[in-house]
Protein backbone atom coordinates (compact mmCIF):
# COMPACT_ATOMS: atom_id res chain seq x y z
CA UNK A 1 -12.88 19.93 43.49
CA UNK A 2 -10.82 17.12 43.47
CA UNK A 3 -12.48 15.37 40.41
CA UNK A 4 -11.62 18.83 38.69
CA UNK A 5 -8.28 18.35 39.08
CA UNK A 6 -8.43 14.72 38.14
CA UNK A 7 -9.88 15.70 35.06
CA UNK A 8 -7.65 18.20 34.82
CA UNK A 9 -4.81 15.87 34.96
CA UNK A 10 -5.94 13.42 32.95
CA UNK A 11 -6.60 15.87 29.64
CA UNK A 12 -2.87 17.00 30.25
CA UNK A 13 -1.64 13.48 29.90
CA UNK A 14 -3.54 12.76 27.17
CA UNK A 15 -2.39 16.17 25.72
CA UNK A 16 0.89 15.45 26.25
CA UNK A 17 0.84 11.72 24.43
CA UNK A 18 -0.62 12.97 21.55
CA UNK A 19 1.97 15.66 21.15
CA UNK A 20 4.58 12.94 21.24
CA UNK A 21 2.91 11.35 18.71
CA UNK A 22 2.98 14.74 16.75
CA UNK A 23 6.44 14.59 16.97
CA UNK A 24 6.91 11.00 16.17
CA UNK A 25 5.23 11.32 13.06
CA UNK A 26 7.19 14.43 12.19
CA UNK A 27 10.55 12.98 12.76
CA UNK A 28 9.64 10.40 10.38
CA UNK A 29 8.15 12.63 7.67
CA UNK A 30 11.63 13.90 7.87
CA UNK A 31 13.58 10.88 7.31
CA UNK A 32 11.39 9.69 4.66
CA UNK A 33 11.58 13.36 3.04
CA UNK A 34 15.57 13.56 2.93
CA UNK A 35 16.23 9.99 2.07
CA UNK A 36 17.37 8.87 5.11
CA UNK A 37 15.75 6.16 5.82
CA UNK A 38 13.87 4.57 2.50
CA UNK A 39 10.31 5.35 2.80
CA UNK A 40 9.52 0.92 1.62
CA UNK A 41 10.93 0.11 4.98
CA UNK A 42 8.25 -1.48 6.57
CA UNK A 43 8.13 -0.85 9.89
CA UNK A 44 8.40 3.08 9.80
CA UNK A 45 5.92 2.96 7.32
CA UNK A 46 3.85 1.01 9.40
CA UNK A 47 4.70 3.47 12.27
CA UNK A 48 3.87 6.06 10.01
CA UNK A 49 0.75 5.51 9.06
CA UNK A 50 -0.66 4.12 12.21
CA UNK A 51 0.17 7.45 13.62
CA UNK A 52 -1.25 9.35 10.76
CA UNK A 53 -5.13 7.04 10.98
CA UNK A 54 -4.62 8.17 14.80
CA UNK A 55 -4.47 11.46 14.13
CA UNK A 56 -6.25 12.38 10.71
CA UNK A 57 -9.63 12.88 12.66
CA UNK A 58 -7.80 15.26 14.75
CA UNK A 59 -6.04 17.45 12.19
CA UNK A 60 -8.74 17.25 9.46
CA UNK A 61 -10.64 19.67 10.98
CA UNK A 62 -7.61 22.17 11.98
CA UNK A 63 -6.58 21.53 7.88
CA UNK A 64 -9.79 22.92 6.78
CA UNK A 65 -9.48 26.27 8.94
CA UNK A 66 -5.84 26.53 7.80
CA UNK A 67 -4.98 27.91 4.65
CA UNK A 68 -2.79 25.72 1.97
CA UNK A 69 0.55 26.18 2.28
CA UNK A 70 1.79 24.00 0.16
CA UNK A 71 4.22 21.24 0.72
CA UNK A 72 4.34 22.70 4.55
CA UNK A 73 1.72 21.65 6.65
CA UNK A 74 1.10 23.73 9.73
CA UNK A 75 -1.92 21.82 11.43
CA UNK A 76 -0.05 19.55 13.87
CA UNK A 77 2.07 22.64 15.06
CA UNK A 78 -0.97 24.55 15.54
CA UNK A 79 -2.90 21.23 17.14
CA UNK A 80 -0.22 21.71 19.24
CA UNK A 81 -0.50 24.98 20.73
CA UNK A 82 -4.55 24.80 20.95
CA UNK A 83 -3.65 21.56 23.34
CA UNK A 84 -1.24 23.48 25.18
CA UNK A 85 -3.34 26.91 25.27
CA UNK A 86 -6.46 24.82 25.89
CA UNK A 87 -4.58 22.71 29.12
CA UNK A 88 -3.45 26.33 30.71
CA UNK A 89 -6.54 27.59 30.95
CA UNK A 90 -8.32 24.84 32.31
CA UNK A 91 -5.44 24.87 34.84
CA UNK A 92 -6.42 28.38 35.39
CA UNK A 93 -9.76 28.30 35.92
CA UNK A 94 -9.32 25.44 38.27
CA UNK A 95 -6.95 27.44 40.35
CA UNK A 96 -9.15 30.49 40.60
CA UNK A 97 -11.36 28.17 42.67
């Protein structure tokens, strides 16, 4: 039971980095998108798109069940809440045990 929980753990953690990175990503799409920060500076972009390579495989497939929106794209939010959803209930069943 213990290795459960281990496992457990260790799915939350990396659940919970790639949300940051989510987030990261977002904030920066935002500064790029209202001119805050000039989207040639190197390092965000750098940043940026090391961020996006790390998670492309990830949202591709949560793109292509989404419909298009547009200029709004809903995947990472909704990557987000299928990590979350998917963390409570192995929490769940690991508790019921």
């Amino acid at each position: 039971m213990e290795i459960l929980y281990l496992l457990i753990r260790l799915l939350e953690m990396l659940s919970t980095v790639l949300i940051m990175l989510i987030i990261v990503q977002f904030i920066i799409g935002l500064l790029f998108a209202f001119n805050v920060v000039s989207p040639s500076t190197e390092f965000l972009r750098q940043v940026y798109d090391s961020i996006d390579k790390l998670l492309g495989p990830v949202l591709r497939p949560v793109r292509k069940i989404l419909p298009d929106t547009g200029a709004i794209d809903f995947s990472p939010l909704v990557l987000i809440f299928g990590l979350r959803a998917v963390i409570l209930v192995l929490q769940s069943l690991a508790n019921s045990y």
